[in-house]
Protein backbone atom coordinates (compact mmCIF):
# COMPACT_ATOMS: atom_id res chain seq x y z
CA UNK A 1 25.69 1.30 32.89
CA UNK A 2 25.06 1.42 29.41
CA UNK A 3 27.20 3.13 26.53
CA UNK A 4 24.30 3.35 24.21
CA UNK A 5 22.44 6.70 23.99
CA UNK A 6 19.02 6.38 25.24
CA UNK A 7 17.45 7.70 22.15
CA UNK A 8 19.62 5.29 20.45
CA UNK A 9 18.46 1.87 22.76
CA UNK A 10 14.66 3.02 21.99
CA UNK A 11 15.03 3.35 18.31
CA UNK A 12 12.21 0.72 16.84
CA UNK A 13 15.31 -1.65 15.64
CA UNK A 14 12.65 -4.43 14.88
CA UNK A 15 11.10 -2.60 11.82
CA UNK A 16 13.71 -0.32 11.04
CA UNK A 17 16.22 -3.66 10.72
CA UNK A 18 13.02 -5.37 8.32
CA UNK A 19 12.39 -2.76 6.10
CA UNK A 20 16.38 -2.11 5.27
CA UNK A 21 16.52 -6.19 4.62
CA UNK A 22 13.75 -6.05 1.89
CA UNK A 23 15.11 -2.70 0.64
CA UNK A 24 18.20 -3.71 0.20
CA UNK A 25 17.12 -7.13 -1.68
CA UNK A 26 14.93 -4.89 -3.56
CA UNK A 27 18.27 -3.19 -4.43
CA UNK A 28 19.93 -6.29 -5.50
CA UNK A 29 17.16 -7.43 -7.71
CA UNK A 30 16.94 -3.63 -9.70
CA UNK A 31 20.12 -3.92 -9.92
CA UNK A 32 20.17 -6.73 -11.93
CA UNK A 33 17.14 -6.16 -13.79
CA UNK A 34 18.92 -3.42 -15.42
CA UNK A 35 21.53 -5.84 -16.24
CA UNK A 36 23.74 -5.83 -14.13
CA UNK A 37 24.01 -1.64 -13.86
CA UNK A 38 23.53 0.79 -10.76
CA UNK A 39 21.37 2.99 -12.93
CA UNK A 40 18.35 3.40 -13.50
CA UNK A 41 16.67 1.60 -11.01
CA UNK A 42 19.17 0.32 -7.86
CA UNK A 43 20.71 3.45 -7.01
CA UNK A 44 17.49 6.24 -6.81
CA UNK A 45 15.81 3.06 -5.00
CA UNK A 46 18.58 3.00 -2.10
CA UNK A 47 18.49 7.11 -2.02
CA UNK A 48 14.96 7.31 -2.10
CA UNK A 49 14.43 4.63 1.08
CA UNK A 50 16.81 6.58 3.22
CA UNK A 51 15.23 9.77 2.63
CA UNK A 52 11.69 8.19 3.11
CA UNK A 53 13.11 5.92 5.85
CA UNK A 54 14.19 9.34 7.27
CA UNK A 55 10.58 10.50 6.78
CA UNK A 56 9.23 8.11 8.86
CA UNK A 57 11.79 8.16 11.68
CA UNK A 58 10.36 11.97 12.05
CA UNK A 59 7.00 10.96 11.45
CA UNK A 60 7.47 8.95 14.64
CA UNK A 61 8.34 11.84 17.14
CA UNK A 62 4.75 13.59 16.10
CA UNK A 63 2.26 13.01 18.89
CA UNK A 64 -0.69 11.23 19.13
CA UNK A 65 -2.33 15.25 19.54
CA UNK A 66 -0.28 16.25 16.68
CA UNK A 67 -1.94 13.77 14.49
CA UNK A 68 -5.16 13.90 15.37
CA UNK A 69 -5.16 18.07 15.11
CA UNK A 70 -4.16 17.92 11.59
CA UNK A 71 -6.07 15.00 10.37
CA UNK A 72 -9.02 16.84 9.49
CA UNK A 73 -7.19 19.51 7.79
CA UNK A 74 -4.63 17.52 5.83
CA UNK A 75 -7.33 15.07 4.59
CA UNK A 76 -9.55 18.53 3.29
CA UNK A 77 -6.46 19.68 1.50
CA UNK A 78 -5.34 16.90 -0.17
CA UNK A 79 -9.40 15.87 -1.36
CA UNK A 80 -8.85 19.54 -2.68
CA UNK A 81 -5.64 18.90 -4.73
CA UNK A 82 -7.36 15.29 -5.96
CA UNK A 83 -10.10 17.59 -7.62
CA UNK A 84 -7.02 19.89 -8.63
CA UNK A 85 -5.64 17.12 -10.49
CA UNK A 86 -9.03 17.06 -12.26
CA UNK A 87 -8.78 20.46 -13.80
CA UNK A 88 -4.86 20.96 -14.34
CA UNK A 89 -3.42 17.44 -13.55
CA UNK A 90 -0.37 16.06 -15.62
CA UNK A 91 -1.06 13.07 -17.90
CA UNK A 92 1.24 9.96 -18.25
CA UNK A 93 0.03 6.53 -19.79
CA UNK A 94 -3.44 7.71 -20.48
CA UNK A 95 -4.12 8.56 -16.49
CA UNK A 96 -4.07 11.84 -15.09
CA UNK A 97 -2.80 11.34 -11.36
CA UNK A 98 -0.18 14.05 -10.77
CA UNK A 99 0.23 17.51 -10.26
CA UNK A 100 3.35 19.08 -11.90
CA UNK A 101 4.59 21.80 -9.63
CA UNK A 102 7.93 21.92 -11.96
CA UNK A 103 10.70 20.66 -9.52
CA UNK A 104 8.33 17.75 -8.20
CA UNK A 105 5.01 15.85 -9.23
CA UNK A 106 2.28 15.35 -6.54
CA UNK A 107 0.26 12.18 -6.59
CA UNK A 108 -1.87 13.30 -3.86
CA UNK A 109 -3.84 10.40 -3.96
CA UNK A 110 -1.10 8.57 -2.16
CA UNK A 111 -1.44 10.50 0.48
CA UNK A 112 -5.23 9.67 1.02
CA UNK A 113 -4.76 6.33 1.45
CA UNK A 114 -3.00 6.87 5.14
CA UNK A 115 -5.57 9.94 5.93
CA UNK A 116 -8.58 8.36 5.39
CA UNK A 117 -7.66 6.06 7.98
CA UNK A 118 -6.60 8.71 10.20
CA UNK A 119 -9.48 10.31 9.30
CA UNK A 120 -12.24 7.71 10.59
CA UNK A 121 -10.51 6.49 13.33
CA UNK A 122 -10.64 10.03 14.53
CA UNK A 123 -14.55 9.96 14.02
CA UNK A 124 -15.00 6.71 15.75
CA UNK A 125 -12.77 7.89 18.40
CA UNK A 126 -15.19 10.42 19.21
CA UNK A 127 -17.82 8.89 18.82
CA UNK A 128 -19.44 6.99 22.15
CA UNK A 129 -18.31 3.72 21.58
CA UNK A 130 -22.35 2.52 22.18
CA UNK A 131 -23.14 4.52 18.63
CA UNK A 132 -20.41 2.65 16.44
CA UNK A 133 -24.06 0.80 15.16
CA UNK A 134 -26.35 3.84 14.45
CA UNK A 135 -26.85 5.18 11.30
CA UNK A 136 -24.94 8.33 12.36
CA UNK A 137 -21.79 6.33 12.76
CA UNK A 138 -21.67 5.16 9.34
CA UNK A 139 -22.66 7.48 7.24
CA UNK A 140 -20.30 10.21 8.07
CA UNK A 141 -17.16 7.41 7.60
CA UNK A 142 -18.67 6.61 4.29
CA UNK A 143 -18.44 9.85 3.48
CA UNK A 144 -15.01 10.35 3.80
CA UNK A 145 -14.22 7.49 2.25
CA UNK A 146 -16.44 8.14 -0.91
CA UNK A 147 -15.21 11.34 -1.71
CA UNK A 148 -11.32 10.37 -2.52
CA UNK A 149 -12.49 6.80 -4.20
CA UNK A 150 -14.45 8.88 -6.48
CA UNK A 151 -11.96 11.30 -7.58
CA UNK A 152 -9.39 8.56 -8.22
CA UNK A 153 -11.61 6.22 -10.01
CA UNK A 154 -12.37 9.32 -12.36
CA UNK A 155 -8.44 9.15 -12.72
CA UNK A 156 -8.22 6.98 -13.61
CA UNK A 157 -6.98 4.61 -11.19
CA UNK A 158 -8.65 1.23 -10.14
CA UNK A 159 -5.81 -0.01 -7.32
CA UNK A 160 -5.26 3.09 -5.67
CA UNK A 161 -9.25 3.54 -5.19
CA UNK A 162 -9.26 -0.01 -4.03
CA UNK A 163 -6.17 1.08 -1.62
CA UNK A 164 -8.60 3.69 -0.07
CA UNK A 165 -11.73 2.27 0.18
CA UNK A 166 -10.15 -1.15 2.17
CA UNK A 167 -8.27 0.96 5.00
CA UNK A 168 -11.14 2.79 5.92
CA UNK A 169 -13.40 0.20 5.45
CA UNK A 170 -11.15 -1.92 8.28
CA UNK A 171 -11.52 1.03 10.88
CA UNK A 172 -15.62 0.75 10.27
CA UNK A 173 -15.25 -2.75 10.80
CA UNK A 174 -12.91 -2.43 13.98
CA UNK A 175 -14.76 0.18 15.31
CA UNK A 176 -18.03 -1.97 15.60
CA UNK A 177 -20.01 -1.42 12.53
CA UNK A 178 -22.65 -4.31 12.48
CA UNK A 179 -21.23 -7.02 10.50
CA UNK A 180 -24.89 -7.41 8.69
CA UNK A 181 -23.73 -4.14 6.87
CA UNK A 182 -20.50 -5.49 5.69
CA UNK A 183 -22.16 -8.20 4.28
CA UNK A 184 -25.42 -6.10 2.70
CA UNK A 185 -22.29 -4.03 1.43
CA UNK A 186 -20.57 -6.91 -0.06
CA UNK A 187 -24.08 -8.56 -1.46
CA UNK A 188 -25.11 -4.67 -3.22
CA UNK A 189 -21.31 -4.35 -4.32
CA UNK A 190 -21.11 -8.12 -6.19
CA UNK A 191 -25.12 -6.90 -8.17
CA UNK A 192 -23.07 -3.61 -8.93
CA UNK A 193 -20.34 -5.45 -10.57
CA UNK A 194 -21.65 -5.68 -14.34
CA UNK A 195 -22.63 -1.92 -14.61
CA UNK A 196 -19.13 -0.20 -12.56
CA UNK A 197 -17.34 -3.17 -15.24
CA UNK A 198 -19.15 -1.32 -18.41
CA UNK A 199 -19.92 2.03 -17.41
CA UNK A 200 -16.97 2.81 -15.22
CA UNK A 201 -13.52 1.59 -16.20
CA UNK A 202 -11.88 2.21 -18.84
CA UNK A 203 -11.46 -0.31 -22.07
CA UNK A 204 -8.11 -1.15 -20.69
CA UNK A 205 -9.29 -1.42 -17.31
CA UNK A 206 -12.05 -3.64 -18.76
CA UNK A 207 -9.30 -5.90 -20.75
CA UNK A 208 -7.26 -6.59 -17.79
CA UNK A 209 -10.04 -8.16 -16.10
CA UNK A 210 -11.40 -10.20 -18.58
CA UNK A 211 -7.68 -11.53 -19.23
CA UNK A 212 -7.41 -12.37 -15.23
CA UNK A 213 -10.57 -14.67 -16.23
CA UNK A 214 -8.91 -15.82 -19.38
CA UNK A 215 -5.28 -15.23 -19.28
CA UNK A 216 -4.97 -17.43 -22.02
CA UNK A 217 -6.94 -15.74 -24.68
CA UNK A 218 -4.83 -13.41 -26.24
CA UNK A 219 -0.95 -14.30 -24.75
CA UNK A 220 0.47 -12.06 -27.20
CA UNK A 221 -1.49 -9.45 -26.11
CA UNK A 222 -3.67 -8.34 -23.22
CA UNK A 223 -2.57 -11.14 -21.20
CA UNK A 224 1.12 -11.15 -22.51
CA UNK A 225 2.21 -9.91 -18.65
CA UNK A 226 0.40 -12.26 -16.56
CA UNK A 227 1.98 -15.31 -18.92
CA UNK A 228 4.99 -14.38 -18.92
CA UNK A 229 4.89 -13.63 -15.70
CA UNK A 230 3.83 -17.24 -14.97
CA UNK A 231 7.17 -18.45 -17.24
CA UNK A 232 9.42 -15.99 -15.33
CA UNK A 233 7.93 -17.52 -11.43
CA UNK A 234 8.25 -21.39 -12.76
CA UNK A 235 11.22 -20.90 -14.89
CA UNK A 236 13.10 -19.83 -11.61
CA UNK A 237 12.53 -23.93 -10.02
CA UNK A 238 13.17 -23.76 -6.32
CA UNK A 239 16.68 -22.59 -6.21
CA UNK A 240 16.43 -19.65 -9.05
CA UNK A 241 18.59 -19.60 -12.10
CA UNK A 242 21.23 -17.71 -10.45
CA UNK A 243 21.86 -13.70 -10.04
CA UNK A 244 21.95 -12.15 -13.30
CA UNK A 245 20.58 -15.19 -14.95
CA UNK A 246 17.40 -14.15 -15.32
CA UNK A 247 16.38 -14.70 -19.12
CA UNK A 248 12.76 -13.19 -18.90
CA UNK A 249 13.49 -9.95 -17.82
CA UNK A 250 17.38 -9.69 -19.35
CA UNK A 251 15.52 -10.05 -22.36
CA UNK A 252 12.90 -7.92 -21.88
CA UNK A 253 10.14 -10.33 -22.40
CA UNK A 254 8.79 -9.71 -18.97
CA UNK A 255 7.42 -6.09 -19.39
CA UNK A 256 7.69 -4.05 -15.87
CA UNK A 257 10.10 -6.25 -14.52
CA UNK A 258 11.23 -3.78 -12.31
CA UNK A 259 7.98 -2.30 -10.71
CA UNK A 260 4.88 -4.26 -11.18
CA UNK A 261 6.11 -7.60 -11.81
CA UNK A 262 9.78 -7.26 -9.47
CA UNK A 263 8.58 -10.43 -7.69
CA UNK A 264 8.35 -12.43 -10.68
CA UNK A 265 11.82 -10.82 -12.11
CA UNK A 266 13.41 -12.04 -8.24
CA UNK A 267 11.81 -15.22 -8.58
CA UNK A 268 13.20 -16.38 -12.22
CA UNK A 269 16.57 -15.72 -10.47
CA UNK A 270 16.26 -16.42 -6.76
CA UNK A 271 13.84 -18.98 -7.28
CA UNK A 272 11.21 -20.84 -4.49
CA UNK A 273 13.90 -20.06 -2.07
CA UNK A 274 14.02 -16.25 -2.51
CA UNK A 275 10.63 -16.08 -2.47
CA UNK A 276 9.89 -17.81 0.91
CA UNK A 277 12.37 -15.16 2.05
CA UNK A 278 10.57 -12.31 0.70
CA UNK A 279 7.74 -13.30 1.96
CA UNK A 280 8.84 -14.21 5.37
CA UNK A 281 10.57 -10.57 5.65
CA UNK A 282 6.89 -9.08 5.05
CA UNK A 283 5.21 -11.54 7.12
CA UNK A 284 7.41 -9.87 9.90
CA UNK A 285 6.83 -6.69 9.04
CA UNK A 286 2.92 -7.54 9.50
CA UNK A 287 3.03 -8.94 12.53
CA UNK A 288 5.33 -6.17 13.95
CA UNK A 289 2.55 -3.54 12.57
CA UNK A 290 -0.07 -5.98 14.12
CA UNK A 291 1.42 -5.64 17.42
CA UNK A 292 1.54 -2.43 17.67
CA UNK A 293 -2.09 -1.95 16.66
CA UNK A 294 -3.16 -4.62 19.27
CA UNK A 295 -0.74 -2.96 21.97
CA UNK A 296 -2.09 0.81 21.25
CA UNK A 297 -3.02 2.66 24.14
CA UNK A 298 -5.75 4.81 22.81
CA UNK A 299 -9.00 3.52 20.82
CA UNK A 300 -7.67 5.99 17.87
CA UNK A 301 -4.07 4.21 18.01
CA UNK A 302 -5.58 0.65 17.50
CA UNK A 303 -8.16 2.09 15.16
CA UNK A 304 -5.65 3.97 13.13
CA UNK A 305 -3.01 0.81 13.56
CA UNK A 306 -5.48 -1.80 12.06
CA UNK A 307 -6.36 0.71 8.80
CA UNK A 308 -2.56 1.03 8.41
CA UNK A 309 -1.63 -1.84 8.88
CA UNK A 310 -4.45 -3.22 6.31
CA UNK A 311 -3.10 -0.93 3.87
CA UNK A 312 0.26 -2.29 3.84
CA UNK A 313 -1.38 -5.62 3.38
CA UNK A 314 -3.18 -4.81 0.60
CA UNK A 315 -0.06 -4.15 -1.10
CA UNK A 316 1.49 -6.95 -0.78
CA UNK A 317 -1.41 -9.31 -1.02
CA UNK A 318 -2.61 -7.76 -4.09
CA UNK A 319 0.92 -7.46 -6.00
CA UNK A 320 1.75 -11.03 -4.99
CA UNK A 321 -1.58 -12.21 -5.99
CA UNK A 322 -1.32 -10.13 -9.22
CA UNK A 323 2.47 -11.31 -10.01
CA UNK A 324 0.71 -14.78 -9.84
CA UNK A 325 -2.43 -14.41 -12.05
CA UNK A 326 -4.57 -14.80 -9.37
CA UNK A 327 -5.77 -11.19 -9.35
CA UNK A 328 -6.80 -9.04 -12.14
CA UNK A 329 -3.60 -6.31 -12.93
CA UNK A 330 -4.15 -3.15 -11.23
CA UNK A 331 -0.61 -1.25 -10.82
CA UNK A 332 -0.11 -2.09 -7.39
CA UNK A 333 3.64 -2.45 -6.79
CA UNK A 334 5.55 -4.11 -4.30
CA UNK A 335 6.54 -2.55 -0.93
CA UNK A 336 10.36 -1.85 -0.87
CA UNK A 337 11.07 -4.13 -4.04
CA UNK A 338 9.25 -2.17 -6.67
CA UNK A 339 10.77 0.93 -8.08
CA UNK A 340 8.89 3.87 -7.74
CA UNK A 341 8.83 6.61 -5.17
CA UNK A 342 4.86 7.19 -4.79
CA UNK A 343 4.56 3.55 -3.58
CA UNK A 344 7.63 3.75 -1.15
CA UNK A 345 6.56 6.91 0.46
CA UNK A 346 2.85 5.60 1.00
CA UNK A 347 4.19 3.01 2.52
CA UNK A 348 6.62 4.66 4.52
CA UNK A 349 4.33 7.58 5.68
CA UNK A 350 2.28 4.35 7.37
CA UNK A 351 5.18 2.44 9.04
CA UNK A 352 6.29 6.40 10.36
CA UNK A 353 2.66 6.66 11.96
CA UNK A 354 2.86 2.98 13.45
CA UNK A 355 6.11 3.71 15.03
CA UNK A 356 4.74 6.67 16.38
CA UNK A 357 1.88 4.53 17.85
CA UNK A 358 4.34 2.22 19.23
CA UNK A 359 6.22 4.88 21.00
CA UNK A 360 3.18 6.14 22.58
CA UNK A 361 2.59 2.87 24.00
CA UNK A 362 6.24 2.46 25.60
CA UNK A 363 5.67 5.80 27.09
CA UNK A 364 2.23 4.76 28.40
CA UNK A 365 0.17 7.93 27.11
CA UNK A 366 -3.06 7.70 25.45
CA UNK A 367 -6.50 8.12 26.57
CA UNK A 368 -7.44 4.30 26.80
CA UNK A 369 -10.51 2.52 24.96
CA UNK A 370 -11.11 -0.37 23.60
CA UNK A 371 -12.05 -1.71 20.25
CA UNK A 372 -15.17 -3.18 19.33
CA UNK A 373 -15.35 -6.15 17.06
């Protein structure tokens, strides 16, 4: 006889247990990049995980139905609101992202990132799973990923168009889409390179990638983050110069130490060591995500699971990479150790659907399929 509530016993633990472990080192690390002080950063980045950790948890109970009735819809109101943002969006550091509605601003190109996915794994689901390599099952999908990428690059914003375009472009590929294409894709993209570099970001956006190639060139200026940065990561030796030790970022000379570049501020102080853990905490998280995608029941779970689950990767991979001067900087923060709520709930909103996958698998529903590769 058990004492625990059943709804209790089939909570998803696993994740739940991983995300309030990096949270709460994210916590710890805000908290001392503010010196050693609650506020600004430590305490709205505890509230806001348990009212998006909240979000998800509810998230979870939505059926598989549920989801796939209001896919459609939510994805043509929120490419609505992106062009919105167009014609009466708010401005802040020379991008115009958000919509002020007074007692909140919308980003609603965070929410595109998770319906996009939802959105083309519902195609594909539909689809016979025979067509996944006619021209009729790729177009459409392109489509709907084209749209939002366009209205966010006009933003602008390079990593959230990224963000979109590489979790629907995993469902294609899961979903059967010849790999020749992917690779025709990838061949057109790399000979559209030099005319999206000068006729489509902006000089800023420009500068940033030209220091990723040259970080060196100006130090003091355009590439002043990445190197110091680099200082803050090797400074930190393998067992970190201790909590609230951390010279870089105490002394401001590691700009966004508490978004951007919280890795590198977590490093400096918690050193090799810390960062194995970090990493090791997400590395869980991705396999948990890639489980459940594997283990989905229905062709538009593992579809949707893989584009998810991609997202969340993309994240990480591209902050880390970023923190580290191996990618260009594109404002990508770090899940659960970056302040910032528009991150979080992206994030969040993703591990809510996966959980709901996974408890559609326990309860063995779904409609069955298979994915192509």
């Amino acid at each position: 006889m058990s004492f625990v509530p059943r709804q209790v016993a089939e909570m998803p633990w696993q994740i739940i247990c991983i995300t309030i472990a990096i949270a709460s080192f994210g916590v710890i690390v805000l908290y001392s990049a503010a010196g050693g002080s609650v506020s600004p950063w430590a305490g709205t980045h505890a509230l806001r995980f348990v009212v998006f950790l909240t979000m998800a948890l509810v998230i979870r109970m939505f059926s598989e139905n549920f989801i796939k009735l209001w896919t459609y819809p939510g994805y043509i109101v929120f490419a609505v609101l992106l062009l919105m943002v167009e014609l009466v969006g708010a401005v802040k550091g020379g991008s115009q992202r958000w919509i002020d509605l007074g007692f909140i601003r919308l980003q609603p190109s965070e929410f595109m990132k998770p319906l996009v996915v939802l959105a083309i794994a519902r195609f594909y689901e539909l689809l016979p799973i025979g067509q996944a390599r006619s021209w009729g099952a790729i177009w459409p999908p392109l489509l709907l990923i084209g749209v939002p990428w366009f209205l966010v690059m006009t933003q602008p914003d390079l990593g959230t168009s990224i963000a979109v375009m590489i979790g629907g472009v995993t469902v294609m590929f899961l979903a059967g889409v010849p790999l020749r294409l992917f690779i025709g894709a990838g061949v057109a993209g790399a000979a559209f390179v030099p005319f999206a570099f000068f006729f489509l970001l902006k000089e800023y956006q420009q500068n940033r990638v030209l220091t990723f190639l040259d970080p060196e060139s100006d130090p003091l200026g355009t590439g002043y983050h990445i190197s110091q940065s680099k200082i803050a990561i090797g400074s930190g030796g393998i067992g970190g110069k201790g909590y609230l030790q951390g010279s870089q970022s105490h002394l401001d000379y590691l700009p966004e130490g508490h978004t951007d570049f919280v890795f590198a501020t977590m490093a400096e102080e918690w050193g090799l060591i810390g960062g194995l853990v970090v990493i090791g905490l997400f590395a869980l998280l991705l396999r948990w995500a890639t489980s459940v995608s594997l283990n989905a029941p229905s062709r538009f779970g593992k579809l949707a699971g893989g584009g998810l689950t991609m997202t969340i990767f993309f994240y990480i991979a591209i902050n880390l990479l970023m923190v580290m001067g191996l990618a260009p900087v594109v404002g990508i923060p770090l899940p659960f150790l970056s302040y910032g709520g528009s991150s979080m709930m992206t994030i969040m909103i993703c591990i809510g659907l996966l959980m709901g996958i996974e408890r559609s698998t326990r309860q063995g529903s779904g409609s069955g399929g298979r994915v192509v590769g």
